[in-house]
Protein backbone atom coordinates (compact mmCIF):
# COMPACT_ATOMS: atom_id res chain seq x y z
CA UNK A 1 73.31 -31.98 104.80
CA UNK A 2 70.72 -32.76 101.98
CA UNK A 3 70.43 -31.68 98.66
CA UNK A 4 67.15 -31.25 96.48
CA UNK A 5 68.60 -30.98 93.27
CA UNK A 6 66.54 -30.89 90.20
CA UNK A 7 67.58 -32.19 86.83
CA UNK A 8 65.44 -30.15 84.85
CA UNK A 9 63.42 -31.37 81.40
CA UNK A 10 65.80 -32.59 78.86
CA UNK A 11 67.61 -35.38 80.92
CA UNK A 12 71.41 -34.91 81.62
CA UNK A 13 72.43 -32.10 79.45
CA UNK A 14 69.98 -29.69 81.44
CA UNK A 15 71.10 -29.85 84.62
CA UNK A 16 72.60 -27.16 86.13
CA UNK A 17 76.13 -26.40 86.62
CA UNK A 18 75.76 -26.20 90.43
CA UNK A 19 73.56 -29.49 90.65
CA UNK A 20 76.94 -30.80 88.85
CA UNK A 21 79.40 -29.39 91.54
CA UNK A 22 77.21 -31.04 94.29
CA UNK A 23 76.69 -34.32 92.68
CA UNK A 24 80.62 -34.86 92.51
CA UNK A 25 80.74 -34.12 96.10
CA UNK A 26 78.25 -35.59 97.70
CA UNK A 27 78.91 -38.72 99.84
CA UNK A 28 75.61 -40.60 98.80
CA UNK A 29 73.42 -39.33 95.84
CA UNK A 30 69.68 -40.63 95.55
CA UNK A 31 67.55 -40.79 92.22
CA UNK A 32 64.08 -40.90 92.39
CA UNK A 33 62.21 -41.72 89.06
CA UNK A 34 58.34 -42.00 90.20
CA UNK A 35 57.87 -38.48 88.83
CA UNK A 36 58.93 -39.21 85.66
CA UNK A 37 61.07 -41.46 83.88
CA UNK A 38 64.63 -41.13 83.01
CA UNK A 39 66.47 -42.44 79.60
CA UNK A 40 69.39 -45.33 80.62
CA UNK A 41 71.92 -43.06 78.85
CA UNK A 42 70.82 -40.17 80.79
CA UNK A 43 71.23 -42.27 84.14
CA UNK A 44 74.72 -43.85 83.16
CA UNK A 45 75.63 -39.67 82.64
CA UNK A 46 74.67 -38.81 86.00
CA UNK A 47 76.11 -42.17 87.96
CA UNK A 48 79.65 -41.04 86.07
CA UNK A 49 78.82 -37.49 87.38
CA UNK A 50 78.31 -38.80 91.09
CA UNK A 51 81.78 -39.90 92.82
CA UNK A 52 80.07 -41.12 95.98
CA UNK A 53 77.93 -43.62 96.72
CA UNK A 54 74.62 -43.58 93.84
CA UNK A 55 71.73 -45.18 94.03
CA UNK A 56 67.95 -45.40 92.85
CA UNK A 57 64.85 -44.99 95.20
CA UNK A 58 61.44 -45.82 94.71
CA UNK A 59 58.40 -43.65 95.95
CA UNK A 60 57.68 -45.60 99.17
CA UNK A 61 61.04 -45.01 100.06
CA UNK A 62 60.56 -41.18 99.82
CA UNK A 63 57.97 -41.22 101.02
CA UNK A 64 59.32 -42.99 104.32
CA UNK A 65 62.39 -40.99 103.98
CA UNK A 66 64.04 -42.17 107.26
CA UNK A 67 67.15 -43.53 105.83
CA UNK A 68 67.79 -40.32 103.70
CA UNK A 69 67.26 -38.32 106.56
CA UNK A 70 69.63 -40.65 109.02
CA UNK A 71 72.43 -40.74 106.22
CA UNK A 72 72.21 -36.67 105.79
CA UNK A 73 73.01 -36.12 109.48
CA UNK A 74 76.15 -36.98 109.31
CA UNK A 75 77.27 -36.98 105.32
CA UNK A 76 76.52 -34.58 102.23
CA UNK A 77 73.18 -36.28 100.77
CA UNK A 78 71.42 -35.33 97.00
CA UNK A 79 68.18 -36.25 96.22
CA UNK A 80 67.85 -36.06 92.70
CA UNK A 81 64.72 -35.35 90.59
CA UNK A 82 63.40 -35.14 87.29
CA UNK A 83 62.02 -31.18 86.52
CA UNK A 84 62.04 -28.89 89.70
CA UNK A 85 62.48 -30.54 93.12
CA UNK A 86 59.50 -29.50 94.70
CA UNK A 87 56.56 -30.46 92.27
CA UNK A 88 56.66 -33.28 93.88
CA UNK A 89 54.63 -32.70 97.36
CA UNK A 90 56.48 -35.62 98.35
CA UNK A 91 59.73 -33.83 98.82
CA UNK A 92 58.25 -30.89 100.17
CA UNK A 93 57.30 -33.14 103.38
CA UNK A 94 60.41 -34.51 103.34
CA UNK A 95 62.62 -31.10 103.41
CA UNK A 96 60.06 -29.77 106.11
CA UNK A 97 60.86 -33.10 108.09
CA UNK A 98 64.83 -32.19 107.80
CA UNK A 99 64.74 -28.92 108.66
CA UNK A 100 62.49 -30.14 111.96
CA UNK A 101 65.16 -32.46 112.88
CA UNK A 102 68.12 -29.57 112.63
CA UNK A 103 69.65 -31.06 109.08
CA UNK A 104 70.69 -28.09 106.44
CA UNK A 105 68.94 -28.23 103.09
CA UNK A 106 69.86 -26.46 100.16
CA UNK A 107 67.97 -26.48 97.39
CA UNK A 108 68.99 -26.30 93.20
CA UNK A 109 66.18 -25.76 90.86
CA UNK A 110 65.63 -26.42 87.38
CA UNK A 111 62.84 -25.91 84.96
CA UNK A 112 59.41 -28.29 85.70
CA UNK A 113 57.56 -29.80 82.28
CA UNK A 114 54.68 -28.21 84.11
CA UNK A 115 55.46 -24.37 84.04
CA UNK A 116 57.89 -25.11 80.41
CA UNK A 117 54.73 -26.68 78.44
CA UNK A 118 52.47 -23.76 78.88
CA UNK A 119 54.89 -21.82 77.17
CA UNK A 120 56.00 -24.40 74.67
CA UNK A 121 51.90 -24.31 73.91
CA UNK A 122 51.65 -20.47 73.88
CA UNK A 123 49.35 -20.21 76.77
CA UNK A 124 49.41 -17.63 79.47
CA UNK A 125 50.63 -18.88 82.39
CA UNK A 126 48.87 -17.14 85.35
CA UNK A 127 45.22 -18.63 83.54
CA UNK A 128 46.40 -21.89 85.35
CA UNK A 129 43.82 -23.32 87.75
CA UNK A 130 44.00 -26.25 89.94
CA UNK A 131 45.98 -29.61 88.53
CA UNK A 132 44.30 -32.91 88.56
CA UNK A 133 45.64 -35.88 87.83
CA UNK A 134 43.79 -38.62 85.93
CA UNK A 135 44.25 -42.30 86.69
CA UNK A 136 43.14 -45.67 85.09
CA UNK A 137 40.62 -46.11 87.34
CA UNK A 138 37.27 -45.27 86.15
CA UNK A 139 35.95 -44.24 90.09
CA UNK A 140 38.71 -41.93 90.46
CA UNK A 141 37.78 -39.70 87.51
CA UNK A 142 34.84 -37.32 89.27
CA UNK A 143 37.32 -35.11 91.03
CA UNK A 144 39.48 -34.34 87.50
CA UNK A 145 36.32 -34.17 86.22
CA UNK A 146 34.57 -31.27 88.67
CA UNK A 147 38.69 -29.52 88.63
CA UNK A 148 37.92 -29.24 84.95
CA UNK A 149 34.35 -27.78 85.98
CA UNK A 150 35.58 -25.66 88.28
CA UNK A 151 38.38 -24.46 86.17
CA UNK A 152 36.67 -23.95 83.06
CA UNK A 153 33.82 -21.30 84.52
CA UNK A 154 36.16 -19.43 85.54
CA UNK A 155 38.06 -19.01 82.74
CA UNK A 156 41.55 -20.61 83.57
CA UNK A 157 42.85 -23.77 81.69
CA UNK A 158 43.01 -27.20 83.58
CA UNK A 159 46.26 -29.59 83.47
CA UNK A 160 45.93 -33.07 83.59
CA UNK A 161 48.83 -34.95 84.60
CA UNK A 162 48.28 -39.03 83.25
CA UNK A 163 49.23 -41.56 85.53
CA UNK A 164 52.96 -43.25 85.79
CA UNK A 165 53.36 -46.44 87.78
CA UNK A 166 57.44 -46.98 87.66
CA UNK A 167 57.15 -50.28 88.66
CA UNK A 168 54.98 -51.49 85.95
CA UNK A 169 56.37 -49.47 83.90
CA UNK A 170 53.16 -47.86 82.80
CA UNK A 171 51.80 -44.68 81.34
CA UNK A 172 47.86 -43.93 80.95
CA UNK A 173 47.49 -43.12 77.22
CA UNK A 174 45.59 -39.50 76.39
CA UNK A 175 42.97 -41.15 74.46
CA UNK A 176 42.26 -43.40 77.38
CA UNK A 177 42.58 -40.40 80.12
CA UNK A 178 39.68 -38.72 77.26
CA UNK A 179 37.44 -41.81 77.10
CA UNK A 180 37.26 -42.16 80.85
CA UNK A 181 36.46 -38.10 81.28
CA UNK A 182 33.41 -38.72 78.37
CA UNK A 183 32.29 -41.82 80.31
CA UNK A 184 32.26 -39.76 83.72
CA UNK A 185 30.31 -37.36 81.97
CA UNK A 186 27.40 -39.54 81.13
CA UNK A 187 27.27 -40.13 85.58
CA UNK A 188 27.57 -36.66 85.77
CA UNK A 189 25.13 -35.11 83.29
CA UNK A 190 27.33 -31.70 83.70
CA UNK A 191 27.56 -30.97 80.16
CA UNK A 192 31.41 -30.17 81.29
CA UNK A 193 32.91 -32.76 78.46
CA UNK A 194 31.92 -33.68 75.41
CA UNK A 195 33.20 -34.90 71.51
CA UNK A 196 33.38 -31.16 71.11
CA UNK A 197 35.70 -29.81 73.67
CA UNK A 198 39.02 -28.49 72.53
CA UNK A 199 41.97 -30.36 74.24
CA UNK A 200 45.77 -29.80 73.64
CA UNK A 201 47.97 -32.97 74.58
CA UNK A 202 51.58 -31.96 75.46
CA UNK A 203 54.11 -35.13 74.78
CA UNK A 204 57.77 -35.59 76.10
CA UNK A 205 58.12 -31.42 76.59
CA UNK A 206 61.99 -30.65 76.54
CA UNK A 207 63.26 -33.35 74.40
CA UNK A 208 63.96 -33.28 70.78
CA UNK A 209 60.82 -35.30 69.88
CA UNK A 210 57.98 -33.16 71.81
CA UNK A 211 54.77 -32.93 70.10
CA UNK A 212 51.97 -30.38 70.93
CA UNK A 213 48.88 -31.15 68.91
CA UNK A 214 45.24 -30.09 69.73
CA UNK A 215 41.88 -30.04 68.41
CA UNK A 216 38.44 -31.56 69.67
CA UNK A 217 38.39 -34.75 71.41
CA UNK A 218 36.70 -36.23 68.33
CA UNK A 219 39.74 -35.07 66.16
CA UNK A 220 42.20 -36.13 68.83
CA UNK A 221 40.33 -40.09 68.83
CA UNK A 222 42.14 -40.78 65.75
CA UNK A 223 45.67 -39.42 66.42
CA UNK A 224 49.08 -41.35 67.70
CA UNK A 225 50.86 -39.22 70.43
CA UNK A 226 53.77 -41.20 70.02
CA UNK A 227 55.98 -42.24 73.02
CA UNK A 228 55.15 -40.83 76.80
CA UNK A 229 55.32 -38.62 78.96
CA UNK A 230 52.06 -36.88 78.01
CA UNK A 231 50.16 -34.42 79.29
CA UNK A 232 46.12 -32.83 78.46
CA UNK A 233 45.63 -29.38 78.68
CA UNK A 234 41.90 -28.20 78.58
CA UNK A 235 41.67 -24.59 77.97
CA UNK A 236 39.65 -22.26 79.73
CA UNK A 237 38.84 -18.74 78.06
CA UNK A 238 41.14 -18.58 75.30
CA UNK A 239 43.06 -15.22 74.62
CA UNK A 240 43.52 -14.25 70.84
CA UNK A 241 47.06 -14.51 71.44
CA UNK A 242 47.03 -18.21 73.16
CA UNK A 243 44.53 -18.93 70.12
CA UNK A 244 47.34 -18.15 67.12
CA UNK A 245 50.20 -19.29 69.35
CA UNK A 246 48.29 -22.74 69.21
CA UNK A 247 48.07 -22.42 65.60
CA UNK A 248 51.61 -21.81 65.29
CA UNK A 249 53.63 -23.98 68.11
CA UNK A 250 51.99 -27.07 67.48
CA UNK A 251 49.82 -29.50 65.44
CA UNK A 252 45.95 -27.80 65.36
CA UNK A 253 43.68 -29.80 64.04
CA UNK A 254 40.61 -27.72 64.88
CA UNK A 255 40.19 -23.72 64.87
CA UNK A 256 40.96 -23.17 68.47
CA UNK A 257 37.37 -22.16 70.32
CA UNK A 258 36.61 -21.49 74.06
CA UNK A 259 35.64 -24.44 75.89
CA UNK A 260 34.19 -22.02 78.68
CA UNK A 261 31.56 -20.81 76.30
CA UNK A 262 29.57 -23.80 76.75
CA UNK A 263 30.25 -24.54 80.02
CA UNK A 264 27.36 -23.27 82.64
CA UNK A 265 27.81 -23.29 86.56
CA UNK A 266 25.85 -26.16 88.02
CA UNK A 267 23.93 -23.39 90.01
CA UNK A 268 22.72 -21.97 86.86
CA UNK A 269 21.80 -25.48 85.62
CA UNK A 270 20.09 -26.20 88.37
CA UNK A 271 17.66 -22.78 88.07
CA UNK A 272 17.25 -23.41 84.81
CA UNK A 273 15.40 -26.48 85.70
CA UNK A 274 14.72 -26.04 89.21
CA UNK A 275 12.52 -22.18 88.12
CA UNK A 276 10.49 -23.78 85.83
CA UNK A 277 9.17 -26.46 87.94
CA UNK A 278 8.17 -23.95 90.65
CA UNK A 279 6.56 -21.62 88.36
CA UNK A 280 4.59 -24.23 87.22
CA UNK A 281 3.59 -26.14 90.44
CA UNK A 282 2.22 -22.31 91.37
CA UNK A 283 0.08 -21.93 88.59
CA UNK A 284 -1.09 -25.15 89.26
CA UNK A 285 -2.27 -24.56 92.95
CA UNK A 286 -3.26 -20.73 92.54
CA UNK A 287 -7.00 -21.79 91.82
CA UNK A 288 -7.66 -23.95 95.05
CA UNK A 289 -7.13 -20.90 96.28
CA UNK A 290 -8.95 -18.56 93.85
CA UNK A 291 -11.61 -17.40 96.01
CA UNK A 292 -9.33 -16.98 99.62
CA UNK A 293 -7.92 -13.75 100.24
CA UNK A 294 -6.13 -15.06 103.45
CA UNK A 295 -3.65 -17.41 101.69
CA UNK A 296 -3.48 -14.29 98.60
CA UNK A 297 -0.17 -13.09 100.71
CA UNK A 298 1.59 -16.55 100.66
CA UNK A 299 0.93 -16.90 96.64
CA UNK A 300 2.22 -12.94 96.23
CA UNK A 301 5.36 -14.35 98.16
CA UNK A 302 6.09 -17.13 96.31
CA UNK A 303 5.67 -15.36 93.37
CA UNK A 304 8.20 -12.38 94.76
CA UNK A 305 11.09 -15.21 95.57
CA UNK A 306 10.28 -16.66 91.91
CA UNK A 307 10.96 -13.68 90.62
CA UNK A 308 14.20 -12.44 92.89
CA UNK A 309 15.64 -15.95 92.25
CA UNK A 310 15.75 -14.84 88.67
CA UNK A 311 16.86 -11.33 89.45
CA UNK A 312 19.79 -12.68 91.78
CA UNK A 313 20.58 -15.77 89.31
CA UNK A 314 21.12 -12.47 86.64
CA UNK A 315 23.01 -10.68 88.65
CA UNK A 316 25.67 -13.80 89.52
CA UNK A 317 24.56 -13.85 92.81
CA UNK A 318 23.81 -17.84 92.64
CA UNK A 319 23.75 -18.47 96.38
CA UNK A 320 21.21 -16.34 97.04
CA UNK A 321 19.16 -17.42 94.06
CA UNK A 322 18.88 -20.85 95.19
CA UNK A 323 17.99 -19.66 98.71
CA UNK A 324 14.68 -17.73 97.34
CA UNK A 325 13.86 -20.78 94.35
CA UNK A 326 14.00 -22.83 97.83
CA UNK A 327 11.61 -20.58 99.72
CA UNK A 328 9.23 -20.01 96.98
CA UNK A 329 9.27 -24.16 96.56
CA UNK A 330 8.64 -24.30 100.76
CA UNK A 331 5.89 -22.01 100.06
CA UNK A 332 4.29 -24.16 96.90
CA UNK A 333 4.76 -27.22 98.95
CA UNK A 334 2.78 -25.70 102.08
CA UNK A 335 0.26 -25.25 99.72
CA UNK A 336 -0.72 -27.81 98.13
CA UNK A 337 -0.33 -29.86 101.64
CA UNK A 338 -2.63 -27.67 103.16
CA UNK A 339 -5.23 -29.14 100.00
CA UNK A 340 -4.18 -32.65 100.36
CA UNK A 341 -2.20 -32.56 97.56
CA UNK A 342 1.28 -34.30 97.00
CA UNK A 343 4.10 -31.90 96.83
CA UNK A 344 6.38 -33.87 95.22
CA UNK A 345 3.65 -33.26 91.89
């Protein structure tokens, strides 16, 4: 049989009293610490906890899971995680695999830093959008970047999980995770990030040293976040409620603000440029054709799908919008070919 048995947020003292039963059963007990780290006094708890066999994985060997799976055939196996057993995808796959090859599961959760830091920040939980995760390398920070994006126009907040490498034993610092989303932003040219976007940074949630402090990245530049875990919120359309609960809960710099307020869809920042250019390559070809009423009923159109391009941008309907800017730009184009002209002008 295996186990996915979660230890929960504040190391040994919140597990729970069923993960405790199991653990001094079990024949062979493994502890994964890729997820997160765990303190050495925490892990000499839980190896006096375990009366069978104990021992510490790494993610590769997860990943591969073959042994754990061969050993659980035939004895009572835990595999033991920091926060909730399945935040980890990685388990997920491996449970699925189990069940596939007839081995019972059972499965004890405990509370995730993910879910518990929204709360401990005073944000509403179901304005969550997609998770990124940000890494040290620089090439690797355009999708975080377009989550955030994404995220952020419609409303919900973004979190960022930092990267952990257990074998180096290293954490990406918030300020770096920060510097690398400002330098993507200069590729990017989104206006999605900037010195001015409010950020919260969530450190060591559950344990008696957690810090939640947040303000504009500019504000943030100058502050020590002390020791790791960390994670960066980046809030979406801020409720007055999640505003004074910021206030309150945690270190606030800066009057919280919404970050979505500033934040256009690329659709719309592509018809704000995109219109102009048209409307203005039209005037400019309208008096080649001053004097012939035959081409009168292509300059009409283009001037129609101009003007519905605007009327659909207005009324959110951006797909469409580019579709008519497009056929009113086909139309230009036509045009000025049709004089010799380049349509690229």
């Amino acid at each position: 049989m295996l186990f996915f048995v979660g230890l929960g947020i504040s190391g040994f003292k919140s597990i729970p009293s069923e993960a405790l039963d199991v653990l001094s059963k079990a024949d062979i007990v493994y502890l994964e610490q890729f997820t997160s780290p765990i303190k050495r006094l925490d892990l000499t708890k839980i190896r006096n906890a375990t009366k069978g066999e104990f021992r510490t994985v790494k993610r590769w060997q997860v990943e591969d899971g073959r042994e754990i799976l061969k050993k659980a055939k035939k004895k009572k196996v835990v595999l033991l995680s920091y926060g909730d057993p399945y935040i980890a995808t990685t388990h997920i796959e491996l449970r699925a695999r189990a069940i596939e090859e007839k081995i019972k599961t059972h499965s004890i959760h405990a509370s995730s830093s993910l879910t518990s830091m929204i709360g401990e920040c005073g944000l509403h939980f179901y304005k969550i959008g997609r998770i990124a995760t940000i890494m040290s390398e620089m090439k690797s920070l355009t999708t975080p970047y377009y989550v955030i994006y994404k995220n952020i126009v419609e409303g919900n907040h973004t979190i960022l999980l930092l990267e952990y490498n257990q074998d180096k034993d290293f954490f990406l610092d918030p300020k770096d995770a920060l510097r690398g989303l400002l330098e993507t932003e200069k590729g990017q040219k989104r206006s999605v990030i900037n010195l001015s976007t409010y950020v919260v940074v969530a450190s060591r949630i559950g344990f008696k040293d957690q810090a939640i402090i947040s303000g504009k990245i500019s504000s943030l530049n100058k502050k020590d976040f002390g020791k790791p875990p960390h994670t960066i919120i980046i809030p979406g359309r801020l409720h007055f409620t999640e505003s004074d609960a910021l206030k309150i809960l945690g270190e606030c710099i800066d009057e919280p603000f919404d970050n979505s307020e500033k934040v256009k869809k690329i659709s719309k920042q592509m018809m704000e440029r995109y219109v102009p250019m048209v409307r203005e390559a039209l005037e400019e070809i309208e008096p080649y054709y001053m004097d012939q009423k035959k081409y009168q009923v292509i300059l009409e159109n283009a001037e129609l799908y101009i003007h519905d391009a605007e009327k659909f941008l207005e009324d959110g309907q951006e797909e469409v919008a580019i579709l008519s800017i497009g056929y009113a730009d086909g139309l230009v184009d036509a045009l000025r070919l049709a004089k010799g002209l380049d349509p690229k002008m």
